[in-house]
C-alpha atoms as a PDB file:
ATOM      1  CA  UNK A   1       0.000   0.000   0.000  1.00  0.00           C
ATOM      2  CA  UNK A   2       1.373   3.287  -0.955  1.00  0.00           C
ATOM      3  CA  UNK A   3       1.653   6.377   1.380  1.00  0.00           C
ATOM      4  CA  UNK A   4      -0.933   8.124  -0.343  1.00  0.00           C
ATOM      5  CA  UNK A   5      -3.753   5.318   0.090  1.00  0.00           C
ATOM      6  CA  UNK A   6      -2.489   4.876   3.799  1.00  0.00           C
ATOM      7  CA  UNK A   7      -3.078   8.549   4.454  1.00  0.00           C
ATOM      8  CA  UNK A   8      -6.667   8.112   3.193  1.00  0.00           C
ATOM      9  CA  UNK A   9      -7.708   5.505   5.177  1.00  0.00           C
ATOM     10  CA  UNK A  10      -6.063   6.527   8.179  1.00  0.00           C
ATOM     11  CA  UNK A  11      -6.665  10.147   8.414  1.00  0.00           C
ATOM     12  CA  UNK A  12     -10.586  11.541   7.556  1.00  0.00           C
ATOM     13  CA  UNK A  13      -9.086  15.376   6.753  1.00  0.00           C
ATOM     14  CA  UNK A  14      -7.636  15.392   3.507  1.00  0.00           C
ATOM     15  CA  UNK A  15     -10.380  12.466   2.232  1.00  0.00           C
ATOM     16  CA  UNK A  16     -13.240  14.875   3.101  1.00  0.00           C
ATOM     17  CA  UNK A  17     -10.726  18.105   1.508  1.00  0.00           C
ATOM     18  CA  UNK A  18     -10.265  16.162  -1.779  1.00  0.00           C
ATOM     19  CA  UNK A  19     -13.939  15.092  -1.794  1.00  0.00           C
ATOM     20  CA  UNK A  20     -15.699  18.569  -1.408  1.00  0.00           C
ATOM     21  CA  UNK A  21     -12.778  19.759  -4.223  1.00  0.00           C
ATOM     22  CA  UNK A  22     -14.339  17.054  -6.170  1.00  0.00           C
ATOM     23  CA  UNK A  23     -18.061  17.792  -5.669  1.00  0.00           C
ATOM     24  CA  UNK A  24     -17.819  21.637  -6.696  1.00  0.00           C
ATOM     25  CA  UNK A  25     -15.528  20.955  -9.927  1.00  0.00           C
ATOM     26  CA  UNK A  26     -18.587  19.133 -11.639  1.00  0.00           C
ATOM     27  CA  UNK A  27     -20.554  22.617 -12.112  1.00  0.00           C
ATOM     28  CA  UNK A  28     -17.738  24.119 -13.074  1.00  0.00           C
ATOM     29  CA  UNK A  29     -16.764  21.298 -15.861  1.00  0.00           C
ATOM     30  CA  UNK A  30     -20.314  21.616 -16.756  1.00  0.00           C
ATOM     31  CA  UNK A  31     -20.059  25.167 -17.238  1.00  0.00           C
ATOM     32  CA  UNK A  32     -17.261  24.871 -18.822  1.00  0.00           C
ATOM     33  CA  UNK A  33     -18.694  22.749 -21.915  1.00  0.00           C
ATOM     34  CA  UNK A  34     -19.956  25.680 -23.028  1.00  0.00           C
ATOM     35  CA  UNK A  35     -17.840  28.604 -24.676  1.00  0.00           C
ATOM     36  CA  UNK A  36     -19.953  31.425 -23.699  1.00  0.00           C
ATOM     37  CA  UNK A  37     -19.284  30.507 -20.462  1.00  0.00           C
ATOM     38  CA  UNK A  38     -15.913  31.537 -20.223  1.00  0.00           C
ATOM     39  CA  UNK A  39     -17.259  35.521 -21.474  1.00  0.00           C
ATOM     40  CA  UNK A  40     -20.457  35.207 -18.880  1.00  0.00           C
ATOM     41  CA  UNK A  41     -20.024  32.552 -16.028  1.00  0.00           C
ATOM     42  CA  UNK A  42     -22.682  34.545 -13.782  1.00  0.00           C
ATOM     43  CA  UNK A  43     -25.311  34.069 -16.540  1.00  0.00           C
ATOM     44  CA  UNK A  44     -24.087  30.663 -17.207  1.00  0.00           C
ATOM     45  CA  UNK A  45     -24.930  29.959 -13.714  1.00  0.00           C
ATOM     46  CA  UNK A  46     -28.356  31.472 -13.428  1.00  0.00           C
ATOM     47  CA  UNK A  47     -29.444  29.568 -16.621  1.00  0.00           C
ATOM     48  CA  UNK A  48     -28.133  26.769 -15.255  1.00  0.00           C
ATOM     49  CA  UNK A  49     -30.333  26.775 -11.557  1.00  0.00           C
ATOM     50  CA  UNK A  50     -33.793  27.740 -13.835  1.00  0.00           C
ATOM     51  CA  UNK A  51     -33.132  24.786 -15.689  1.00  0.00           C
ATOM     52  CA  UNK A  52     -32.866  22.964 -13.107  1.00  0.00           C
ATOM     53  CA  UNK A  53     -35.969  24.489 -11.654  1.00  0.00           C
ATOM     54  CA  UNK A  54     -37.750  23.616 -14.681  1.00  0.00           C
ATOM     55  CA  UNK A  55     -37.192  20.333 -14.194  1.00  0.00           C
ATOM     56  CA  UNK A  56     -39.174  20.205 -10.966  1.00  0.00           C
ATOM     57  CA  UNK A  57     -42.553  19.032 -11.505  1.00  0.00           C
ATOM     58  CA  UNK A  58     -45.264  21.933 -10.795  1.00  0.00           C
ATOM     59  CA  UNK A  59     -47.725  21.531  -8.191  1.00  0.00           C
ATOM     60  CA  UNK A  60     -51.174  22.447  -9.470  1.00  0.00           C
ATOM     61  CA  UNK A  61     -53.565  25.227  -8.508  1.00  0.00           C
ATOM     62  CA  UNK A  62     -55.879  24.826  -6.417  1.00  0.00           C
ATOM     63  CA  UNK A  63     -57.987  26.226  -8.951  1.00  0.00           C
ATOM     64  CA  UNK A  64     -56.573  23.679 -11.881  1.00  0.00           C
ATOM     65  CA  UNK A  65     -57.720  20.982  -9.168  1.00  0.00           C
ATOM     66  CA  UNK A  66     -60.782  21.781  -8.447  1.00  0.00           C
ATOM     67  CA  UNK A  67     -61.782  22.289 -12.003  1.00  0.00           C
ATOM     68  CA  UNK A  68     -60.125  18.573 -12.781  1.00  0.00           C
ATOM     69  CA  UNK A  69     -62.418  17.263  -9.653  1.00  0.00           C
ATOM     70  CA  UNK A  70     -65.365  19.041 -11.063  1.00  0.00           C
ATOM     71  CA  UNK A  71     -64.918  17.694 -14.809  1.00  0.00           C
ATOM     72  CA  UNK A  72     -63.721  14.446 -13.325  1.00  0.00           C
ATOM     73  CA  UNK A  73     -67.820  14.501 -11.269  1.00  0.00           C
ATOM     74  CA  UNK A  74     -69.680  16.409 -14.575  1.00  0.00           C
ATOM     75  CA  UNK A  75     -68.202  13.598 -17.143  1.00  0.00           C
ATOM     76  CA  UNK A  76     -69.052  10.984 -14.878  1.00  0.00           C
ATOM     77  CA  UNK A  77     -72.533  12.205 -14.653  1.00  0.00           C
ATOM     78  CA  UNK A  78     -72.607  11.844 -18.186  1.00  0.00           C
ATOM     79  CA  UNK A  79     -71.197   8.582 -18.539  1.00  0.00           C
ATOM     80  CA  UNK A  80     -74.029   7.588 -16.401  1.00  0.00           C
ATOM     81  CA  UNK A  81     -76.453   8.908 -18.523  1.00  0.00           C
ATOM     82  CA  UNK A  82     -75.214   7.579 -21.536  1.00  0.00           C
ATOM     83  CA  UNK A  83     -75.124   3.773 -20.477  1.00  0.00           C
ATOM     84  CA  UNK A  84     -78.912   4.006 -19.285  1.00  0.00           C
ATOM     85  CA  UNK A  85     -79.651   5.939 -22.512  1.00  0.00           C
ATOM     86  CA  UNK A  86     -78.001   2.906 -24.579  1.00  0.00           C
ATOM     87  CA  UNK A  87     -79.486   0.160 -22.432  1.00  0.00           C
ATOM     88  CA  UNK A  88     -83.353   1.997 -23.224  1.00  0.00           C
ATOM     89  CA  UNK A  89     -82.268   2.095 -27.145  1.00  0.00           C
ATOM     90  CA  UNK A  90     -80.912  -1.655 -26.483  1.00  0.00           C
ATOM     91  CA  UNK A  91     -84.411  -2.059 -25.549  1.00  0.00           C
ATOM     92  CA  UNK A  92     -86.285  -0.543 -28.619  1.00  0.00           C
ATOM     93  CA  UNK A  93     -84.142  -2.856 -31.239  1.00  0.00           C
ATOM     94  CA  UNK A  94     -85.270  -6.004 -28.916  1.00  0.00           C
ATOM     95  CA  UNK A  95     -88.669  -5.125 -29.004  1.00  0.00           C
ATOM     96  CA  UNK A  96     -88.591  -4.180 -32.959  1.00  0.00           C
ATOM     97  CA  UNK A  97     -86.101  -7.141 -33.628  1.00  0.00           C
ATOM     98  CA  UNK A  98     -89.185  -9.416 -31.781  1.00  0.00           C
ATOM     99  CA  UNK A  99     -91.445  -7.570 -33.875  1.00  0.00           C
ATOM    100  CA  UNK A 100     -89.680  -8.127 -37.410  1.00  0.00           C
ATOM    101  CA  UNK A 101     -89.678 -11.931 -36.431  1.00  0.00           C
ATOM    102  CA  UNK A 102     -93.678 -11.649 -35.877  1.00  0.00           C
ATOM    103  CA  UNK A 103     -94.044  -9.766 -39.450  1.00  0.00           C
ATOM    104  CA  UNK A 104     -92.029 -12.582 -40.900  1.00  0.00           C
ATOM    105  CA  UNK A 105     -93.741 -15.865 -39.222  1.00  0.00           C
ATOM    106  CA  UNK A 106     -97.127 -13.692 -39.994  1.00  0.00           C
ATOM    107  CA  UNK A 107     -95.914 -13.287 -43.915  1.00  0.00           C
ATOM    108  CA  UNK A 108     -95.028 -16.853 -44.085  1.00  0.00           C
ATOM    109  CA  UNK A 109     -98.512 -18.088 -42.900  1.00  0.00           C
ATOM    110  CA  UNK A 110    -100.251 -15.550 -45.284  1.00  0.00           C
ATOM    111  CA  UNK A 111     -98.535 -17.075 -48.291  1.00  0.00           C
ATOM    112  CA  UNK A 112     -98.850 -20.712 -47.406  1.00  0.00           C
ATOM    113  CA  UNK A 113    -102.484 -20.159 -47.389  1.00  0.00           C
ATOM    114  CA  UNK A 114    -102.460 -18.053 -50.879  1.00  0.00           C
ATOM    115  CA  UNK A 115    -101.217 -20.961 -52.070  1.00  0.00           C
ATOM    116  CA  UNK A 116    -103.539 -23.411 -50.952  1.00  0.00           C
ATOM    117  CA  UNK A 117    -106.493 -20.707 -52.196  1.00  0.00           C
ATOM    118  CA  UNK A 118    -104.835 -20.815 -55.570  1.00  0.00           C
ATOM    119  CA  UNK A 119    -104.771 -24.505 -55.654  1.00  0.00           C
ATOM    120  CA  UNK A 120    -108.986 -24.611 -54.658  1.00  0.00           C
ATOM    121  CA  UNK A 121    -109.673 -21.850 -56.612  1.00  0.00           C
ATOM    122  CA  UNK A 122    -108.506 -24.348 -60.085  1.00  0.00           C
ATOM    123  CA  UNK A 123    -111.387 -26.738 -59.209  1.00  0.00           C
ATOM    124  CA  UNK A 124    -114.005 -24.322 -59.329  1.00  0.00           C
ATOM    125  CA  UNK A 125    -117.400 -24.341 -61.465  1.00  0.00           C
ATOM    126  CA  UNK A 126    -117.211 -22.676 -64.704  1.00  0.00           C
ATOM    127  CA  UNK A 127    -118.417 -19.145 -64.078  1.00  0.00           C
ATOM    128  CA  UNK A 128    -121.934 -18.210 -64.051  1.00  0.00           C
ATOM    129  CA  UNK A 129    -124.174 -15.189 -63.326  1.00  0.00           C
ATOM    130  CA  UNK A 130    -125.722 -15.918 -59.807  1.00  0.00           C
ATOM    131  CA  UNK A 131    -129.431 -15.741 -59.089  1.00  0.00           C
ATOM    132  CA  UNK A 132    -130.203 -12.923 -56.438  1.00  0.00           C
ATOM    133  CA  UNK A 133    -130.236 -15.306 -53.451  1.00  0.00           C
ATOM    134  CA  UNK A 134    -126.618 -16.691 -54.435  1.00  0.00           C
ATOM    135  CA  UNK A 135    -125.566 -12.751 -54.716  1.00  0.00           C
ATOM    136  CA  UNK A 136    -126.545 -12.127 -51.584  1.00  0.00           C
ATOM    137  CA  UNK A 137    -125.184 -15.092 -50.000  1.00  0.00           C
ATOM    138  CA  UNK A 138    -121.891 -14.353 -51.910  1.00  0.00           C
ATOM    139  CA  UNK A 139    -121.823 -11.039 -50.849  1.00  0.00           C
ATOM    140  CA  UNK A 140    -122.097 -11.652 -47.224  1.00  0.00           C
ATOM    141  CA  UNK A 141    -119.562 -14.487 -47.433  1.00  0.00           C
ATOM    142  CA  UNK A 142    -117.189 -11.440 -49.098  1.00  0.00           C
ATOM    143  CA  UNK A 143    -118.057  -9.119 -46.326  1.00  0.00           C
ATOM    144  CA  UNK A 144    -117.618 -11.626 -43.702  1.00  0.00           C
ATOM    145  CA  UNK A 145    -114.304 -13.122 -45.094  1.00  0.00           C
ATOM    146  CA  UNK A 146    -112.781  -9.371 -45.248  1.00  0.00           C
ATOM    147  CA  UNK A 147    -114.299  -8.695 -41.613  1.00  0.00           C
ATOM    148  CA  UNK A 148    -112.702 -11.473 -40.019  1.00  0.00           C
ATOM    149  CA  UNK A 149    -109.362 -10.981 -41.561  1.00  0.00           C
ATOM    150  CA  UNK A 150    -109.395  -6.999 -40.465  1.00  0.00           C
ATOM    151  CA  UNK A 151    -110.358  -8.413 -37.104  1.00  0.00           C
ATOM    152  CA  UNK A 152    -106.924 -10.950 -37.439  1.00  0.00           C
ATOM    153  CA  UNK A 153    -104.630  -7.838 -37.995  1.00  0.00           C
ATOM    154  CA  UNK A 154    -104.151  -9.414 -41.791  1.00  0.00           C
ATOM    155  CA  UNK A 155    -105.702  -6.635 -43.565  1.00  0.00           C
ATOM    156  CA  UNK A 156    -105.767  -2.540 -43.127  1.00  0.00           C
ATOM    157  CA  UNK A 157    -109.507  -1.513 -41.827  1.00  0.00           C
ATOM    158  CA  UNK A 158    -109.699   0.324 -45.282  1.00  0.00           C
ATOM    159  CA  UNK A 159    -110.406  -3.124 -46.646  1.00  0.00           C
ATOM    160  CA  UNK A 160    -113.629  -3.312 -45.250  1.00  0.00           C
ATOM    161  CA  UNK A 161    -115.067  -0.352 -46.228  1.00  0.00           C
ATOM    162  CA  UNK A 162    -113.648  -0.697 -49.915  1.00  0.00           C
ATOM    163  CA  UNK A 163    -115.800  -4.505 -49.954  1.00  0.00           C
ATOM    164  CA  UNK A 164    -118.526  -2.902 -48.278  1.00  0.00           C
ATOM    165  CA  UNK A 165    -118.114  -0.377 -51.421  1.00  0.00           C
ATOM    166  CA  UNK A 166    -117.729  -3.270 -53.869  1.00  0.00           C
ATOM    167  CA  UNK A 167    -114.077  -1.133 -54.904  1.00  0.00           C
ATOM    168  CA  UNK A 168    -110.773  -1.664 -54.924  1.00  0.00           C
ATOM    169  CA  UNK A 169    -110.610  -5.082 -56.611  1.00  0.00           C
ATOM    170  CA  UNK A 170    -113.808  -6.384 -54.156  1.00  0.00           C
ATOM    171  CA  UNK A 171    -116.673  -8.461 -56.024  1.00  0.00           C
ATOM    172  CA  UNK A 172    -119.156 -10.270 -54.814  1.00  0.00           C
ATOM    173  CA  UNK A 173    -120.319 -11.392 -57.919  1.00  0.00           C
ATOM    174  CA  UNK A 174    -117.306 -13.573 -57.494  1.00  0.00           C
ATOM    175  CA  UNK A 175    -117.496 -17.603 -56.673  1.00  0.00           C
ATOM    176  CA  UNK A 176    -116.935 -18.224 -53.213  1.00  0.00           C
ATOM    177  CA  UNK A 177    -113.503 -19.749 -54.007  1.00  0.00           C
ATOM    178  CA  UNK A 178    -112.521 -16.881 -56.051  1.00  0.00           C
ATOM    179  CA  UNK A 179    -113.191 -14.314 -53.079  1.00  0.00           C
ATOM    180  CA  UNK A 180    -111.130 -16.606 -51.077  1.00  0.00           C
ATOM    181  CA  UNK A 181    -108.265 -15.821 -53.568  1.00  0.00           C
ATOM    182  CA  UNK A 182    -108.721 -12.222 -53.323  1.00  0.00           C
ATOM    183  CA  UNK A 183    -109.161 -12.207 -49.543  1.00  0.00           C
ATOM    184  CA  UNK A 184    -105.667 -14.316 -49.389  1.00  0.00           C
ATOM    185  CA  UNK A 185    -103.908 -12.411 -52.440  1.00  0.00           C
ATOM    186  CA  UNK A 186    -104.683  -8.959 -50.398  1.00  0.00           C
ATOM    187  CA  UNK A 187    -103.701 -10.196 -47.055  1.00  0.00           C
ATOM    188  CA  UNK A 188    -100.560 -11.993 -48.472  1.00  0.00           C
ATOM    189  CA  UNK A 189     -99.687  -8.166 -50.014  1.00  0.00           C
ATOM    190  CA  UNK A 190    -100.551  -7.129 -46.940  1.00  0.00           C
ATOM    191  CA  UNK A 191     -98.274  -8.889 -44.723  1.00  0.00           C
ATOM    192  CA  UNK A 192     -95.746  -8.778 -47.021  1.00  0.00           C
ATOM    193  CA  UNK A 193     -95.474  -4.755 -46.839  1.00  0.00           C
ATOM    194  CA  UNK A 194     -95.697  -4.667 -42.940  1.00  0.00           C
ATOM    195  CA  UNK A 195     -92.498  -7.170 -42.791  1.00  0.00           C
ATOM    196  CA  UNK A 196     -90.639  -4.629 -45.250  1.00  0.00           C
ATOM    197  CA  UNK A 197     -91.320  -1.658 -42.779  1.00  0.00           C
ATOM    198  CA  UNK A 198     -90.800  -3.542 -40.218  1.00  0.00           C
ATOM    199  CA  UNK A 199     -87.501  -4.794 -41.214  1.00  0.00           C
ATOM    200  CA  UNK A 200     -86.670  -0.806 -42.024  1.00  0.00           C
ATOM    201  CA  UNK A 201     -87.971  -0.215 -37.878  1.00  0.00           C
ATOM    202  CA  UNK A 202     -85.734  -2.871 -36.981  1.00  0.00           C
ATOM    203  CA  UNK A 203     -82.354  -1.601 -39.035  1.00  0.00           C
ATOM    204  CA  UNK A 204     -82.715   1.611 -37.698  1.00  0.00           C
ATOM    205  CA  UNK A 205     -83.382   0.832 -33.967  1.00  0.00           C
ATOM    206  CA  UNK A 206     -80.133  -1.381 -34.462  1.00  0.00           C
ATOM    207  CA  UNK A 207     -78.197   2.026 -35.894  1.00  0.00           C
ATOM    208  CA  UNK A 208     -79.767   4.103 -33.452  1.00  0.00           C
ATOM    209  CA  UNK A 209     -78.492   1.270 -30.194  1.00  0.00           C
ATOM    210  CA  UNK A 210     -75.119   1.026 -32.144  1.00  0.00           C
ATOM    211  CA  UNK A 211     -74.340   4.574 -31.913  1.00  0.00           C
ATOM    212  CA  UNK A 212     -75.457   4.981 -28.679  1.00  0.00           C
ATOM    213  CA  UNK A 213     -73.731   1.881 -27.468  1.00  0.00           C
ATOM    214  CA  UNK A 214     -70.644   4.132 -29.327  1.00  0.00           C
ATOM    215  CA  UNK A 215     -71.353   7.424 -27.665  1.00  0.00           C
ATOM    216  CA  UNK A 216     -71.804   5.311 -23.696  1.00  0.00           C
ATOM    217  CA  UNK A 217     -68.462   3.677 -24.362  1.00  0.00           C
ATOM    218  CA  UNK A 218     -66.561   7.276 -25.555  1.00  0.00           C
ATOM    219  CA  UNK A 219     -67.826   9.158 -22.887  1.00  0.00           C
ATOM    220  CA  UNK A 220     -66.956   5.919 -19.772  1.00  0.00           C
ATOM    221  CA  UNK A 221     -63.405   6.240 -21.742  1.00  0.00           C
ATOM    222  CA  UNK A 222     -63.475   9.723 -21.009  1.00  0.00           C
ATOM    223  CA  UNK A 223     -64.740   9.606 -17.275  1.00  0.00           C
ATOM    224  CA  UNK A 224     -62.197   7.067 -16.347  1.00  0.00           C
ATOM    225  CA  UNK A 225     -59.373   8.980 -17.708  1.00  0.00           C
ATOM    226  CA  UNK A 226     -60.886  12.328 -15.972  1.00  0.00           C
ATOM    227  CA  UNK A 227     -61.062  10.658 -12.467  1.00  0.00           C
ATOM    228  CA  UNK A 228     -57.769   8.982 -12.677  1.00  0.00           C
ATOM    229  CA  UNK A 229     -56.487  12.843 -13.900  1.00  0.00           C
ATOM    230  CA  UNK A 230     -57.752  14.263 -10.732  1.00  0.00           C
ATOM    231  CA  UNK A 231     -56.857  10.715  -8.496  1.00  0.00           C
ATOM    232  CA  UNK A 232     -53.363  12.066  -9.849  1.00  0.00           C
ATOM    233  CA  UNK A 233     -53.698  15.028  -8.365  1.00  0.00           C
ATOM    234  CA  UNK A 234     -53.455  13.925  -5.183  1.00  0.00           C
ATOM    235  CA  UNK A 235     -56.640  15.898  -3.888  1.00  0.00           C
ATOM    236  CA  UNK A 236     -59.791  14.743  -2.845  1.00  0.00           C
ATOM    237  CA  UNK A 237     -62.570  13.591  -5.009  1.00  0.00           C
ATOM    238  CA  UNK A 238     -66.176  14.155  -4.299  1.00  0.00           C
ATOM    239  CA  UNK A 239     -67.842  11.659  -2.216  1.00  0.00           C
ATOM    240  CA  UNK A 240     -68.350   8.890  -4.416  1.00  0.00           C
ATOM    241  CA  UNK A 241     -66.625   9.926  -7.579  1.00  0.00           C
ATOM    242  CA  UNK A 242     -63.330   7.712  -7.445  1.00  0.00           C
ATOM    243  CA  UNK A 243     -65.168   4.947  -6.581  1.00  0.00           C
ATOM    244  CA  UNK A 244     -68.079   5.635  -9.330  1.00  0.00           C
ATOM    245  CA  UNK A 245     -65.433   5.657 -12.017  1.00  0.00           C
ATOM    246  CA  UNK A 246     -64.415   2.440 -11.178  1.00  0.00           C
ATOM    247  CA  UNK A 247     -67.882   0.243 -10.713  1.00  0.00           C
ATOM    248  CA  UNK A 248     -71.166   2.534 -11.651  1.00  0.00           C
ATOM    249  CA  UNK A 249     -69.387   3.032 -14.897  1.00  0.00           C
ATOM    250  CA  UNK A 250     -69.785  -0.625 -15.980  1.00  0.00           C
ATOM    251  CA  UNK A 251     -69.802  -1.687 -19.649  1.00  0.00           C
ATOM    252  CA  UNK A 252     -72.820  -1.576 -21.590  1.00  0.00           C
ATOM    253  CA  UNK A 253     -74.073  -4.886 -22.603  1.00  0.00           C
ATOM    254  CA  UNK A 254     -72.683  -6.385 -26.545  1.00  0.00           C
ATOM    255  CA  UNK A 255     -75.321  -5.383 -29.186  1.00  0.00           C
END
């Protein structure tokens, strides 16, 4: 061991001498990196300590807090709102989705029994002009037929007062197996064009949940990031808000 490392271990005076020496030479070989340094080392300095100032994180405002609480409450609010809002338009598409299915089943049984009509109908009498008792008796079998299937939901109440009328394509002159075939071909129509608007009801109420579904999940995004802003800020959320973030804003069920 040399003398120098002996003195070092042995005597605390010059180690604590040659480590101050080396403790304020680093801002002084920082300083001198730069070359205007040498011209203005008093500037140099103060430059130096405001950077360094910089670097300390700012603390907020109490104001900038209690605005980030406040937004952190208001968007959660909202979030709230928005889930329920998607859950009732979740709703609407069910019930028109169940209702496009009824159209459907209701369409399907309208043209299985135009088909059976049209199959009747080919065995038929040839046609002749009915004697006044077989009028009337064919009328009120036209009248009746037309009643029962306005009653059914099969045909628009229009269609009663047009066969009452004798208009519209309704003749009781007709053979009883003939009217049939009307009656059917009508309610078939019928059916058919309150499926198509119900299929329209049913594609929009599915836009109208998507969106919303869309809008709920944006704005829970949003209020999450909000109350972990003001969490961050290591003040005090409103009674509830923290812990509202985390469960009352739950996901909003697939559509």
């Amino acid at each position: 061991m040399n003398v120098v490392a002996d003195m070092l271990l042995t005597e605390l005076t010059p180690l604590v001498i040659w480590g101050s020496l080396l403790v304020m030479t680093v801002p002084a070989v920082l300083l001198l990196g730069s070359p205007h340094v040498l011209r203005e080392p008093g500037r140099a300095l103060r430059e130096l300590f405001a950077a360094l100032r910089r670097m300390k994180p700012a603390r907020p405002s109490p104001q900038q807090a209690a605005d980030a609480v406040r937004f952190a409450a208001e968007v959660r609010v909202a979030a709230d709102r928005a889930v329920a809002a998607a859950e009732q338009w979740r709703r609407r598409w069910e019930h028109a989705n169940q209702q496009q299915d009824l159209d459907w089943q209701a369409w399907i049984d309208a043209d299985a029994r135009l088909r059976d009509s049209r199959a009747a109908a080919a065995f038929r009498l040839s046609w002749s002009a009915p004697s006044c008792a077989e009028y009337a008796e064919r009328e009120r079998f036209l009248h009746r037929t037309v009643a029962t299937a306005v009653e059914r939901g099969d045909l628009p109440a229009a269609a009663l007062a047009d066969a009452l009328a004798g208009r519209n394509g309704w003749d009781a002159r007709l053979h009883p197996l003939e009217q049939q075939l009307v009656v059917d071909r009508a309610v078939a129509a019928y059916r058919r064009r309150r499926y198509d608007l119900s299929a329209q009801a049913e594609q929009a109420a599915w836009n109208d949940a998507d969106a919303a579904e869309g809008a709920a999940r944006a704005l829970r995004r949003t209020a999450q990031e909000a109350a972990a802003g003001a969490v961050g800020l290591r003040l005090p959320l409103p009674a509830g808000a923290a812990r509202g973030a985390r469960t009352r804003l739950v996901p909003v069920s697939a559509m």
